[in-house]
PDB file of N, CA and C in Angstrom:
ATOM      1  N   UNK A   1       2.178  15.140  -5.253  1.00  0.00           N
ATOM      2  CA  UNK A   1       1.453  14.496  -4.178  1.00  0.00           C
ATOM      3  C   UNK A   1       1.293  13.000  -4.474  1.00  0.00           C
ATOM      4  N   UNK A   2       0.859  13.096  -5.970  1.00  0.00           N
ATOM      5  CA  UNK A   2       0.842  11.352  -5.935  1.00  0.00           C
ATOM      6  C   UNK A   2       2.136  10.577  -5.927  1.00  0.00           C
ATOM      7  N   UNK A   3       3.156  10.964  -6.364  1.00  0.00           N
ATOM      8  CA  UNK A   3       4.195  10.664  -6.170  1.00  0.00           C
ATOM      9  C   UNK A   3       4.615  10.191  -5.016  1.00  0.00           C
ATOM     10  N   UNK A   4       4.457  11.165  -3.647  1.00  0.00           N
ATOM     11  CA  UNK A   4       4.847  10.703  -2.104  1.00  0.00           C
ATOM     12  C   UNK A   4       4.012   9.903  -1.759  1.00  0.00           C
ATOM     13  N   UNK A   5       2.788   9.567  -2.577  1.00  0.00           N
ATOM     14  CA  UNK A   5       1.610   8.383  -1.889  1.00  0.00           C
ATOM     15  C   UNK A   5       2.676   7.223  -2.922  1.00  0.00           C
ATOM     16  N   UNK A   6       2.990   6.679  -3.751  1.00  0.00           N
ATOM     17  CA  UNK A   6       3.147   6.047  -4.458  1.00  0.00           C
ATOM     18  C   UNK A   6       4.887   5.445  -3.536  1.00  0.00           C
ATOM     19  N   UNK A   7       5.587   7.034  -3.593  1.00  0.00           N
ATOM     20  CA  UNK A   7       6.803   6.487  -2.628  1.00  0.00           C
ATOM     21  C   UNK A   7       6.790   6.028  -1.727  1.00  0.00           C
ATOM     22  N   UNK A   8       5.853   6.669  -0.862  1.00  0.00           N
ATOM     23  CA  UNK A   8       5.207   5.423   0.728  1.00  0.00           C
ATOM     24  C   UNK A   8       5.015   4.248   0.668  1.00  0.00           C
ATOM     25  N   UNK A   9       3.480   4.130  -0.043  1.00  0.00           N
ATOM     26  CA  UNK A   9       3.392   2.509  -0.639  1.00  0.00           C
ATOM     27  C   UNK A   9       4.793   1.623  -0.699  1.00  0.00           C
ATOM     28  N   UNK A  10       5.400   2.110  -1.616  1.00  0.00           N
ATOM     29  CA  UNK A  10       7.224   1.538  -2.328  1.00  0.00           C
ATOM     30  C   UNK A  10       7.733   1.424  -1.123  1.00  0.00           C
ATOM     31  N   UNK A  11       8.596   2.134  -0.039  1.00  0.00           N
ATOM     32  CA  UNK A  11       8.971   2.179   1.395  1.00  0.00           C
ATOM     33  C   UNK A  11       8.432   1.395   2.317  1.00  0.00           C
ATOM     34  N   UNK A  12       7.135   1.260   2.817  1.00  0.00           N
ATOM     35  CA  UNK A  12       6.608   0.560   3.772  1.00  0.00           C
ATOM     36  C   UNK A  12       6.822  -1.191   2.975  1.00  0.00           C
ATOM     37  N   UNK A  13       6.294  -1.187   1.869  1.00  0.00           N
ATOM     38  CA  UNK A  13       6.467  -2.586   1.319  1.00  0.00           C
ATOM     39  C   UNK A  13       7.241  -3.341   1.075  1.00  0.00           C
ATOM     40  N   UNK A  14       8.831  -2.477   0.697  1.00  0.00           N
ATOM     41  CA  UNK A  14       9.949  -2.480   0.769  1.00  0.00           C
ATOM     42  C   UNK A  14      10.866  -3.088   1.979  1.00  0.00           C
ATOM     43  N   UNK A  15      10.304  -2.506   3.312  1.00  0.00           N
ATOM     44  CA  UNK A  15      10.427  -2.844   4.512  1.00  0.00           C
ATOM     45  C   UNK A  15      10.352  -3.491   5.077  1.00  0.00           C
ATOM     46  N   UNK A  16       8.906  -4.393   4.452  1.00  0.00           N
ATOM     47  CA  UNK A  16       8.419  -5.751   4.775  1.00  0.00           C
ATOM     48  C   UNK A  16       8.459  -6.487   4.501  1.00  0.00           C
ATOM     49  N   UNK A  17       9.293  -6.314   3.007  1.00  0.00           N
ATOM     50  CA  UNK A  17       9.929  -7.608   1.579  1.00  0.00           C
ATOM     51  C   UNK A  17      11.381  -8.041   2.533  1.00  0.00           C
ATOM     52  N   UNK A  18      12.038  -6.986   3.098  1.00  0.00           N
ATOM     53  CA  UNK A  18      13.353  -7.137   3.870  1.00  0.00           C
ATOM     54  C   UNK A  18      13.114  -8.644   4.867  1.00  0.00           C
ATOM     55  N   UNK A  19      11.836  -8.307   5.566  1.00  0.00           N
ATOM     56  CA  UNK A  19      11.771  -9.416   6.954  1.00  0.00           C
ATOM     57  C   UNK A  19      10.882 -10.443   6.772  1.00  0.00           C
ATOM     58  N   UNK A  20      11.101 -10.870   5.361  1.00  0.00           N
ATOM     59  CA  UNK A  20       9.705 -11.934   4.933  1.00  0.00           C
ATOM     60  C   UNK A  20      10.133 -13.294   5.287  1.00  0.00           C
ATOM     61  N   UNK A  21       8.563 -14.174   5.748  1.00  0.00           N
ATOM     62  CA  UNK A  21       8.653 -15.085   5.516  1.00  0.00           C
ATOM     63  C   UNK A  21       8.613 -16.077   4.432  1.00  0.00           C
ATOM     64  N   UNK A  22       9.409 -16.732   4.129  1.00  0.00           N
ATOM     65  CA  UNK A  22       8.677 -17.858   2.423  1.00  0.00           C
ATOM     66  C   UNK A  22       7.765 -18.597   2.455  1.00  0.00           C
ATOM     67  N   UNK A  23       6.755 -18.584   1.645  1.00  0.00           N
ATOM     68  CA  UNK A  23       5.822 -19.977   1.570  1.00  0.00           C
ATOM     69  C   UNK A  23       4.414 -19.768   2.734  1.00  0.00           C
ATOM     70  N   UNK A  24       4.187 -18.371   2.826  1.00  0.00           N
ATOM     71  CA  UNK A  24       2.806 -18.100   3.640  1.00  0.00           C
ATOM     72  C   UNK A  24       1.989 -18.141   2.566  1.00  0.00           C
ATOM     73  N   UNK A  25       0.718 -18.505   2.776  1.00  0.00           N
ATOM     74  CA  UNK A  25      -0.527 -18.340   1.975  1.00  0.00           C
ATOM     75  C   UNK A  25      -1.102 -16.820   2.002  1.00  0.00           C
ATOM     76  N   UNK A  26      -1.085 -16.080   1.181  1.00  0.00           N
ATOM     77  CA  UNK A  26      -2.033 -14.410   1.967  1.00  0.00           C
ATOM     78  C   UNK A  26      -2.615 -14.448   0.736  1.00  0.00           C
ATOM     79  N   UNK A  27      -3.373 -15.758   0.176  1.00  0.00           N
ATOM     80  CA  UNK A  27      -4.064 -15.352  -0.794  1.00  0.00           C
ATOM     81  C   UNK A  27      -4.364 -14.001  -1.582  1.00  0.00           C
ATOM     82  N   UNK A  28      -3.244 -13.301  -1.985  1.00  0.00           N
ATOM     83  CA  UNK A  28      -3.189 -12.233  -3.122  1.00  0.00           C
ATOM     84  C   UNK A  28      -4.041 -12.392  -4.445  1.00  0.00           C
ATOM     85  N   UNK A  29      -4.836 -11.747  -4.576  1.00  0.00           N
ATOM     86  CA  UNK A  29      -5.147 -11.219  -6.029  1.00  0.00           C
ATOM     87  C   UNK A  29      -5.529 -10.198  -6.925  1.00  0.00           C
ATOM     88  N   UNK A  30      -5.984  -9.780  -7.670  1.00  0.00           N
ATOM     89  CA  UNK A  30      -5.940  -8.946  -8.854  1.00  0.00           C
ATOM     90  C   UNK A  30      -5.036  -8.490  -9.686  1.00  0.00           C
ATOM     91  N   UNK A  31      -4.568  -7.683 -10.550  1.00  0.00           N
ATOM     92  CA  UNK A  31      -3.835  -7.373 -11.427  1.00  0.00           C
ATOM     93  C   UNK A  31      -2.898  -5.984 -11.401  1.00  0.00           C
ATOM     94  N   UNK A  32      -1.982  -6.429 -12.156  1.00  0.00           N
ATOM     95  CA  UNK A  32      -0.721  -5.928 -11.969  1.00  0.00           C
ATOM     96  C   UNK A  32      -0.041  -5.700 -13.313  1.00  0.00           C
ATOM     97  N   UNK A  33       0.157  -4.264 -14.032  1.00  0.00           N
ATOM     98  CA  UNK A  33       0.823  -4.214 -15.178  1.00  0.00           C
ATOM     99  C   UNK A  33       2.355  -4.950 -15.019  1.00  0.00           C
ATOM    100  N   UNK A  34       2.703  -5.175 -16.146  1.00  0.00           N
ATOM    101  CA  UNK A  34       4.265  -5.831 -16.063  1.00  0.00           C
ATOM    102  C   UNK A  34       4.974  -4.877 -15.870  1.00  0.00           C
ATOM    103  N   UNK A  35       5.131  -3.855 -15.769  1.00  0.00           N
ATOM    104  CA  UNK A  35       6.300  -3.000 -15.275  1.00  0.00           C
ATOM    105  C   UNK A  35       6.377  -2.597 -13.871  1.00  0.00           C
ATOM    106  N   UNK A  36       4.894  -3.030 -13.250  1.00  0.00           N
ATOM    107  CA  UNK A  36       4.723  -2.769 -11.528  1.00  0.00           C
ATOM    108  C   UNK A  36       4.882  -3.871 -11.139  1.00  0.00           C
ATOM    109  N   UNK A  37       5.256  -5.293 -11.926  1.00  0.00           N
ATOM    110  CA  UNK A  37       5.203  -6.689 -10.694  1.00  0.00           C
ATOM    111  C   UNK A  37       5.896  -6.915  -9.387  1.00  0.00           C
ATOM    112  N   UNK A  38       6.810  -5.994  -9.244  1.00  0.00           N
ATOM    113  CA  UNK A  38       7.619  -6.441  -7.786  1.00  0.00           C
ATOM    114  C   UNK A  38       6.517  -5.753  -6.776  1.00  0.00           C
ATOM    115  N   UNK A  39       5.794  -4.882  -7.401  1.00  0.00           N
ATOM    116  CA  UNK A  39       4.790  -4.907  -6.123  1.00  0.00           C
ATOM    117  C   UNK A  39       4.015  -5.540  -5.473  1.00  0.00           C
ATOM    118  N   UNK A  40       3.990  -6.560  -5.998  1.00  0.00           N
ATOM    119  CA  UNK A  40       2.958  -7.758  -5.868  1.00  0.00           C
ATOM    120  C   UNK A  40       3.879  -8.489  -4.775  1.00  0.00           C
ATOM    121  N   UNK A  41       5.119  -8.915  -5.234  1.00  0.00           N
ATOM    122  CA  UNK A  41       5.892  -9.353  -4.149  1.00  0.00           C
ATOM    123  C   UNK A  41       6.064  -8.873  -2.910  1.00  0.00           C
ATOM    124  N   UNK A  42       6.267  -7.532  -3.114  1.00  0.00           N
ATOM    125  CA  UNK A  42       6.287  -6.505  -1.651  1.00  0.00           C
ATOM    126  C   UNK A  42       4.750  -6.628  -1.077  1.00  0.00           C
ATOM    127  N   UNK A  43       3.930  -6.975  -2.134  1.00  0.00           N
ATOM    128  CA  UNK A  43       2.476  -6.512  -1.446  1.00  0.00           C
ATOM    129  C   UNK A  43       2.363  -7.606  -0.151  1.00  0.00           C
ATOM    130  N   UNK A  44       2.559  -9.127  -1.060  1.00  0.00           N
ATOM    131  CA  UNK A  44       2.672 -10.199  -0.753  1.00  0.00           C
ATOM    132  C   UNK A  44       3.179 -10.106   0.786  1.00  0.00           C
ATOM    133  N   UNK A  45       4.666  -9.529   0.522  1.00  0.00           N
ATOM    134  CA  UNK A  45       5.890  -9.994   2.041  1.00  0.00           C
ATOM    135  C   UNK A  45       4.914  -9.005   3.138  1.00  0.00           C
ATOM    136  N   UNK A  46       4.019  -8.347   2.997  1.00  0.00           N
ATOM    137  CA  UNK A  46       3.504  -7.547   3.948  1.00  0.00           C
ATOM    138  C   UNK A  46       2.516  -8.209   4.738  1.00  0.00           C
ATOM    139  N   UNK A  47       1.967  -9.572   4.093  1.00  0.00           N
ATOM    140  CA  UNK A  47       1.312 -10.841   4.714  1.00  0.00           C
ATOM    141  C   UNK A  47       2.252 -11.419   5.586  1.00  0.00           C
ATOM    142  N   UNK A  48       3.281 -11.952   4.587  1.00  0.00           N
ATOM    143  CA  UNK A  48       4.104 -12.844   5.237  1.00  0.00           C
ATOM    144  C   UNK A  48       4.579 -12.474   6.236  1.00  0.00           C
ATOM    145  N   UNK A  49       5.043 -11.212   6.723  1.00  0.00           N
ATOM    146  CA  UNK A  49       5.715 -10.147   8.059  1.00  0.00           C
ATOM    147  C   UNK A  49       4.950 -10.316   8.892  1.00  0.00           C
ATOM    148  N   UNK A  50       3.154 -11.025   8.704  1.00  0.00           N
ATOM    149  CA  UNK A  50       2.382 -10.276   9.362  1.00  0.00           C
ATOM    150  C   UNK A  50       2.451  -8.696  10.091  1.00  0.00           C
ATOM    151  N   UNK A  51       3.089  -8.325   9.087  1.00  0.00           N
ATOM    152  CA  UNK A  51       2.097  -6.545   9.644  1.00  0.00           C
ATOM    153  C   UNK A  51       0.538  -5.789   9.043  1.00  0.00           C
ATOM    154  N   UNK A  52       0.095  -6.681   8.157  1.00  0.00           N
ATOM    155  CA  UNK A  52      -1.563  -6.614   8.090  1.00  0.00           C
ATOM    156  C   UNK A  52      -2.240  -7.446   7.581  1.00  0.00           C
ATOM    157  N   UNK A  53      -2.938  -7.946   8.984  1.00  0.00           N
ATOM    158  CA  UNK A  53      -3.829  -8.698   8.685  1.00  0.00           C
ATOM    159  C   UNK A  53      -4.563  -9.028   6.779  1.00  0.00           C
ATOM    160  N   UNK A  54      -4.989  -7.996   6.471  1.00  0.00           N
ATOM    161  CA  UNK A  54      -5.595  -8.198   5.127  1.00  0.00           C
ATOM    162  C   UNK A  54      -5.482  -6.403   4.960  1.00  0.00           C
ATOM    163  N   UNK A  55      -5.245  -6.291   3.438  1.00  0.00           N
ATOM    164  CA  UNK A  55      -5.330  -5.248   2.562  1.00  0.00           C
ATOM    165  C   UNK A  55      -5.502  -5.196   1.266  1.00  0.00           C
ATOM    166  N   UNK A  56      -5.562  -3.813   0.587  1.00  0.00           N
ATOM    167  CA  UNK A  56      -5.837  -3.609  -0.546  1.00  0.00           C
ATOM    168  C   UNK A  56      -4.898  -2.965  -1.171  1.00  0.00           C
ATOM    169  N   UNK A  57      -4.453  -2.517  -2.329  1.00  0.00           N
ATOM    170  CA  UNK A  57      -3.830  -1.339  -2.555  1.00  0.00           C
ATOM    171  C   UNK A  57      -4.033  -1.246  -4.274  1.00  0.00           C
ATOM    172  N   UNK A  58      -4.217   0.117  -4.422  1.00  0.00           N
ATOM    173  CA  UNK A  58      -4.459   0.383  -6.135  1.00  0.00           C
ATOM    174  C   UNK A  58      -3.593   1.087  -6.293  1.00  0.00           C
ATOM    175  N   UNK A  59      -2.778   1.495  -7.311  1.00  0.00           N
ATOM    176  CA  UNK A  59      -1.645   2.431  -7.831  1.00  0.00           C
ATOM    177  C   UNK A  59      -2.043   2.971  -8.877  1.00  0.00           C
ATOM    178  N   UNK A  60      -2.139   4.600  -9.296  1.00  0.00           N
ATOM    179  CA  UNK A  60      -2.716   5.323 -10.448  1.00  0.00           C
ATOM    180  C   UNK A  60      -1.527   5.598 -11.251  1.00  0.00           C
ATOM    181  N   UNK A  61      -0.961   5.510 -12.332  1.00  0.00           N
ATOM    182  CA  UNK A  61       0.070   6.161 -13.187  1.00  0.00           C
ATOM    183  C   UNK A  61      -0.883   6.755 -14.064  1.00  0.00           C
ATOM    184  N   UNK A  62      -0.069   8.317 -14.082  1.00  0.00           N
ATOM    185  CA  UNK A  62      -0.539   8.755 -15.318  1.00  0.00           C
ATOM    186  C   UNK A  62      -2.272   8.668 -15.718  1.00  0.00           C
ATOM    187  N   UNK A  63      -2.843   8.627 -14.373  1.00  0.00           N
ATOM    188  CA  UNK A  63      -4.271   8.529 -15.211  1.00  0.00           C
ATOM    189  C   UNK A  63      -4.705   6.912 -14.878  1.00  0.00           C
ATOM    190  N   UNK A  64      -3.672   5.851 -15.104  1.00  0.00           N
ATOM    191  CA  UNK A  64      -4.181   4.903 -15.181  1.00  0.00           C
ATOM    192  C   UNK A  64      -4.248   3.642 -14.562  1.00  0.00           C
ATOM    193  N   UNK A  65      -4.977   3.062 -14.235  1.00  0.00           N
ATOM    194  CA  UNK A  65      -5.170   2.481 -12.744  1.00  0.00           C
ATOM    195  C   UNK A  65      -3.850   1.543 -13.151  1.00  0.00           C
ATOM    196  N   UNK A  66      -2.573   0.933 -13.333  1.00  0.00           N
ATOM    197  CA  UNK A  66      -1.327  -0.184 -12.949  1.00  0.00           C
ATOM    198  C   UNK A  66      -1.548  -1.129 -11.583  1.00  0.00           C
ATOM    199  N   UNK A  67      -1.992  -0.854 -10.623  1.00  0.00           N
ATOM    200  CA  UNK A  67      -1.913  -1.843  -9.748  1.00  0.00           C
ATOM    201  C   UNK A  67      -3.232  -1.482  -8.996  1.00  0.00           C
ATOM    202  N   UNK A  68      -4.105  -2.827  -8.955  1.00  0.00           N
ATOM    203  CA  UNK A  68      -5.209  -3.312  -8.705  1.00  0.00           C
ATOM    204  C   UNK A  68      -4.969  -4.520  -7.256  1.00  0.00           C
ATOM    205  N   UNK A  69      -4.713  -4.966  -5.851  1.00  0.00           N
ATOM    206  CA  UNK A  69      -4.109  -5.919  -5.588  1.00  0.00           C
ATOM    207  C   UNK A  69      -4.976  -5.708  -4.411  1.00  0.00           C
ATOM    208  N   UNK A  70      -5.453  -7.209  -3.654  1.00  0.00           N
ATOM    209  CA  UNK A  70      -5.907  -7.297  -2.592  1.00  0.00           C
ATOM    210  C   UNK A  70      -5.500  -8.436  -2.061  1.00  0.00           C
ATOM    211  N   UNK A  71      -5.525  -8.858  -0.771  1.00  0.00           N
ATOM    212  CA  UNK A  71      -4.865 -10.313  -0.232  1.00  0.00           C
ATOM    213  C   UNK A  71      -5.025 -10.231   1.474  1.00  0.00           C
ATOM    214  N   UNK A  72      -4.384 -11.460   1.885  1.00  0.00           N
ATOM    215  CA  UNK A  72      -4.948 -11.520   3.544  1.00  0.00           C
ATOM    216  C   UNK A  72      -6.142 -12.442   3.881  1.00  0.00           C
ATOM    217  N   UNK A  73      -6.332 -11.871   4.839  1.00  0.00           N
ATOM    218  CA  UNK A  73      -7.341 -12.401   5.715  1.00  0.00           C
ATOM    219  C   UNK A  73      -8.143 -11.710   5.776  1.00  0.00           C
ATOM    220  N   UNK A  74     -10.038 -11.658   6.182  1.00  0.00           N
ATOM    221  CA  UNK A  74     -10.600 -10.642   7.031  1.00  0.00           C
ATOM    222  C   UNK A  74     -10.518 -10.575   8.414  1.00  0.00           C
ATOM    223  N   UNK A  75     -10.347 -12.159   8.753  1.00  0.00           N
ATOM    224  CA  UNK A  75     -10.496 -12.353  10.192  1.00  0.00           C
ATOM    225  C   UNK A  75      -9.122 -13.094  10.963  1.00  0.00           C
ATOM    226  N   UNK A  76      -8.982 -12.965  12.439  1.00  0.00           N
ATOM    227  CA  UNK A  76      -7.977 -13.214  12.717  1.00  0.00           C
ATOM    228  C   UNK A  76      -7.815 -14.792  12.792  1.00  0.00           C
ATOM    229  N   UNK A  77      -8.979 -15.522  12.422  1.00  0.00           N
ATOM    230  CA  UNK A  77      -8.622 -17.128  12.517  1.00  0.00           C
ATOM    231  C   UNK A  77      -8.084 -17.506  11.052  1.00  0.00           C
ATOM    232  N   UNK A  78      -8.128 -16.460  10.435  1.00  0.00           N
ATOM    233  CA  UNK A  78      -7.874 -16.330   8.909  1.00  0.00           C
ATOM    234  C   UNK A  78      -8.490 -17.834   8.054  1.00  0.00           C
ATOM    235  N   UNK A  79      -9.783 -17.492   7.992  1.00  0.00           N
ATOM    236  CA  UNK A  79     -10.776 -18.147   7.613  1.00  0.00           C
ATOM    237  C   UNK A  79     -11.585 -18.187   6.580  1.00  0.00           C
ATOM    238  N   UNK A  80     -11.526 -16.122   6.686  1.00  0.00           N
ATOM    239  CA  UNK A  80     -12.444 -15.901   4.949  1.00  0.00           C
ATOM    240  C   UNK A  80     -11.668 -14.747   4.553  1.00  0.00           C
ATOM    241  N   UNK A  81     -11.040 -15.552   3.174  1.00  0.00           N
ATOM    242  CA  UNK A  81     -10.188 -14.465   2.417  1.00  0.00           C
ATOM    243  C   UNK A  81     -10.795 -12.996   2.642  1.00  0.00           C
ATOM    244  N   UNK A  82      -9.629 -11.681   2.715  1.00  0.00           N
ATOM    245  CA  UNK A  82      -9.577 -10.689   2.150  1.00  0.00           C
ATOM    246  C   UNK A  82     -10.060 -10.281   0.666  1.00  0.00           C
ATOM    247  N   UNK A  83     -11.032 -10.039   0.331  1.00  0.00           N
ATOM    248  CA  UNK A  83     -10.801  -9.870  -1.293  1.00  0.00           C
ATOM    249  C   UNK A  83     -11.327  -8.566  -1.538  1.00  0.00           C
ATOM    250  N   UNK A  84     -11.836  -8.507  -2.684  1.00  0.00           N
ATOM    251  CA  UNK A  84     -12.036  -6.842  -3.654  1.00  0.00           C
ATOM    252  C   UNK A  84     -13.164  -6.158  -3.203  1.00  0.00           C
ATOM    253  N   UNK A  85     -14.117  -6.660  -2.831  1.00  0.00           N
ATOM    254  CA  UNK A  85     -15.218  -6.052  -1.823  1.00  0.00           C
ATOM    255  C   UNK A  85     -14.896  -6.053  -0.592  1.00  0.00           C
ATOM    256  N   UNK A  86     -14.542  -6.599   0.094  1.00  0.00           N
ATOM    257  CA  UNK A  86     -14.082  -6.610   1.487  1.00  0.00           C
ATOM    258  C   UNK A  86     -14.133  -4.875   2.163  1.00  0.00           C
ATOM    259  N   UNK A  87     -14.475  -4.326   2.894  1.00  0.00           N
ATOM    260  CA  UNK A  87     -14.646  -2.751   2.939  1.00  0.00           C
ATOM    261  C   UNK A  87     -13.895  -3.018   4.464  1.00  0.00           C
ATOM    262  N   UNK A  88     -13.342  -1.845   4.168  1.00  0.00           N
ATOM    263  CA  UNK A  88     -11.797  -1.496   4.645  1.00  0.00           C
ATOM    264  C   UNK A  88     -12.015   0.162   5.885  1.00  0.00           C
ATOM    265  N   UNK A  89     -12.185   0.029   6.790  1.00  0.00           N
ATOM    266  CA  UNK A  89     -12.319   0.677   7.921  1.00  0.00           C
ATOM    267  C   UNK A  89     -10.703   2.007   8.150  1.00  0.00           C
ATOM    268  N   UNK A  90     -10.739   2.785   7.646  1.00  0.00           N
ATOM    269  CA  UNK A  90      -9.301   3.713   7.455  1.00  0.00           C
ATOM    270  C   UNK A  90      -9.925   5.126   8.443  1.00  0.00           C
ATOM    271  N   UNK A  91      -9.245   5.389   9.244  1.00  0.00           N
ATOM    272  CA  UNK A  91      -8.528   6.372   9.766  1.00  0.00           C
ATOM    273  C   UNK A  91      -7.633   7.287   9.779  1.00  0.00           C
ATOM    274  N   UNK A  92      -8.049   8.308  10.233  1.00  0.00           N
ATOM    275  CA  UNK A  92      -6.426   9.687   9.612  1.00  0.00           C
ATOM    276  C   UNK A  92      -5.755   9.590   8.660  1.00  0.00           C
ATOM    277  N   UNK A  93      -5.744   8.224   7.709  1.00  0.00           N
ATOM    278  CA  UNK A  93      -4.650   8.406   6.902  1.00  0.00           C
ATOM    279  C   UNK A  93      -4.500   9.302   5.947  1.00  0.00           C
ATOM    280  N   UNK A  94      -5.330  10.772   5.770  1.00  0.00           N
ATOM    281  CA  UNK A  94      -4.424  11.438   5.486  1.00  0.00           C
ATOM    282  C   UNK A  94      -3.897  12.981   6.123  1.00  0.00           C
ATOM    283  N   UNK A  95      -3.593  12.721   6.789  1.00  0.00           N
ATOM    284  CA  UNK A  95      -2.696  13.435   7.688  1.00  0.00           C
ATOM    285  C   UNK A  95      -1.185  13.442   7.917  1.00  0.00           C
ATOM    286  N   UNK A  96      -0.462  12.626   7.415  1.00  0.00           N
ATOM    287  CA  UNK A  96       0.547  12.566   6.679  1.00  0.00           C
ATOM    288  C   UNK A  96       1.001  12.928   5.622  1.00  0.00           C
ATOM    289  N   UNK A  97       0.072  12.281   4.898  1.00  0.00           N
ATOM    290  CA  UNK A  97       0.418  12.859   3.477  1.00  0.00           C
ATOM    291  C   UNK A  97      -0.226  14.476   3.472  1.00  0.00           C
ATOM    292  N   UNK A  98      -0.783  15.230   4.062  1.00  0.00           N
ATOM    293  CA  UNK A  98      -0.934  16.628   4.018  1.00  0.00           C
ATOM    294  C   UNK A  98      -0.210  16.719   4.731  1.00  0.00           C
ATOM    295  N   UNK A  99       0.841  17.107   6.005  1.00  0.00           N
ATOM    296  CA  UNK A  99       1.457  17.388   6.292  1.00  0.00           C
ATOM    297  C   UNK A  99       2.628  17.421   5.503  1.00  0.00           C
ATOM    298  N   UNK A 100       3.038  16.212   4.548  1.00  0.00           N
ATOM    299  CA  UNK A 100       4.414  16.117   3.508  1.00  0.00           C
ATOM    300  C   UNK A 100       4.076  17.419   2.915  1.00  0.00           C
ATOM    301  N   UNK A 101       2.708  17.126   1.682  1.00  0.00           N
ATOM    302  CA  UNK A 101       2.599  18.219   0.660  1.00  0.00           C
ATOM    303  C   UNK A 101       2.635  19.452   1.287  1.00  0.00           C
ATOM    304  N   UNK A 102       2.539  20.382   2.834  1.00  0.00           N
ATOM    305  CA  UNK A 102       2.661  21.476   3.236  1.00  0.00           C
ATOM    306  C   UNK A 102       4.078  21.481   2.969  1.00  0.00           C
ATOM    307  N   UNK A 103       5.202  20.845   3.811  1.00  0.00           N
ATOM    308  CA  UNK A 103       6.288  20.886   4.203  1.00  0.00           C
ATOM    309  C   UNK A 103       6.872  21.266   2.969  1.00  0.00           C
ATOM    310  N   UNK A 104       6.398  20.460   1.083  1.00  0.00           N
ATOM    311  CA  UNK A 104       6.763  20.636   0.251  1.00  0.00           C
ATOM    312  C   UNK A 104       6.376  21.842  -0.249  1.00  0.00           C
ATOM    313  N   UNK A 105       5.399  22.432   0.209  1.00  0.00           N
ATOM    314  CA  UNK A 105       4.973  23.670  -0.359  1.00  0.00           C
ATOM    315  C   UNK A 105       5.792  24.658   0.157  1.00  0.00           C
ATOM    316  N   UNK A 106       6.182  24.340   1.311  1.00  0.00           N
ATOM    317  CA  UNK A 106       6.992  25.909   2.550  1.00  0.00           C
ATOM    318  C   UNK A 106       8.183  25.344   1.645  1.00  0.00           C
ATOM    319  N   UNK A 107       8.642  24.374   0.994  1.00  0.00           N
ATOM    320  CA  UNK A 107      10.588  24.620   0.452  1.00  0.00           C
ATOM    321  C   UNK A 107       9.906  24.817  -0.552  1.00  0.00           C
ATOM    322  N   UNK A 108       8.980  24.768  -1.730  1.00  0.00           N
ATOM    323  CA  UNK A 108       9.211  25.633  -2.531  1.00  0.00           C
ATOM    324  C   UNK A 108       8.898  26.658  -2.655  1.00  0.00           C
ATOM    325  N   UNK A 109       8.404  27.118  -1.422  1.00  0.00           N
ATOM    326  CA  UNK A 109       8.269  28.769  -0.993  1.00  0.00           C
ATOM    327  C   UNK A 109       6.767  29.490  -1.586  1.00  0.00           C
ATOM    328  N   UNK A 110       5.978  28.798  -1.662  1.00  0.00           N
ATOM    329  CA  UNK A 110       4.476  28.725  -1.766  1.00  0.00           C
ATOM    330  C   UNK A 110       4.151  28.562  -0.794  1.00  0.00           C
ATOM    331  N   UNK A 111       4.080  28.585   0.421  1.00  0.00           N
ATOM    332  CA  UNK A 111       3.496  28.716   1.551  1.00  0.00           C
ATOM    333  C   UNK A 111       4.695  29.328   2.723  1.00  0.00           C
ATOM    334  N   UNK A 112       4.187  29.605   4.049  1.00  0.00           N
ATOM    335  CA  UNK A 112       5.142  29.428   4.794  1.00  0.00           C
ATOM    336  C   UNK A 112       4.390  29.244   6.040  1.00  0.00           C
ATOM    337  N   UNK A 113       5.407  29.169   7.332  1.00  0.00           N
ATOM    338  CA  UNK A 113       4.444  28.496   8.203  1.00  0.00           C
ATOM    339  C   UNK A 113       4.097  29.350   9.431  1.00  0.00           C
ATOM    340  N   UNK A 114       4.400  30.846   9.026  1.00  0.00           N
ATOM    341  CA  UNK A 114       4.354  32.157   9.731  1.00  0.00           C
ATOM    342  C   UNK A 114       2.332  32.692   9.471  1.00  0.00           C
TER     343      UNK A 114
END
């Protein structure tokens, strides 16, 4: 399960590193182990795309928190940074990701959908 949250993250950010602009400000910060830094870049191009306003995102390996990252805007005149308190208004999101982990459960034949 954490895996397909972790592959999403990777995919959507991925997506948005493709159609970036150079040289936007999305004031990014917090920390980032050295073996996760291109996420920071992808986190980054997800400003620059403008496809969100301001976000957060943490990544768990193994137990241990690797990516810590927040950046953006709060507001749309983009006026007062996004940062680490900033509280973050989320919806359904997980309803996807339970729907994956079922789908993964019916192929490995731990569930079915009868």
């Amino acid at each position: 399960m954490r895996f397909i949250l972790i592959g999403s993250c990777i995919l959507c950010l991925t997506i948005s590193f493709l159609f970036g602009l150079p040289g936007v400000n999305c004031n990014v910060g917090g920390i980032v182990q050295n073996d996760w830094e291109p996420l920071r870049a992808l986190f980054e191009q997800n400003f620059q795309n403008n496809v969100d306003l301001g976000a957060s995102l943490a990544v768990y390996h193994r137990g241990k928190l690797v990516v810590n990252l927040w950046g953006g805007w709060f507001d749309k005149q983009k006026t007062k940074p996004y940062d680490n308190d900033t509280l973050q208004l989320v919806f359904s999101t997980s309803k996807g990701l339970v729907a994956m982990a079922i789908a993964l459960c019916v192929q490995r034949g731990l569930l079915n959908y009868t």
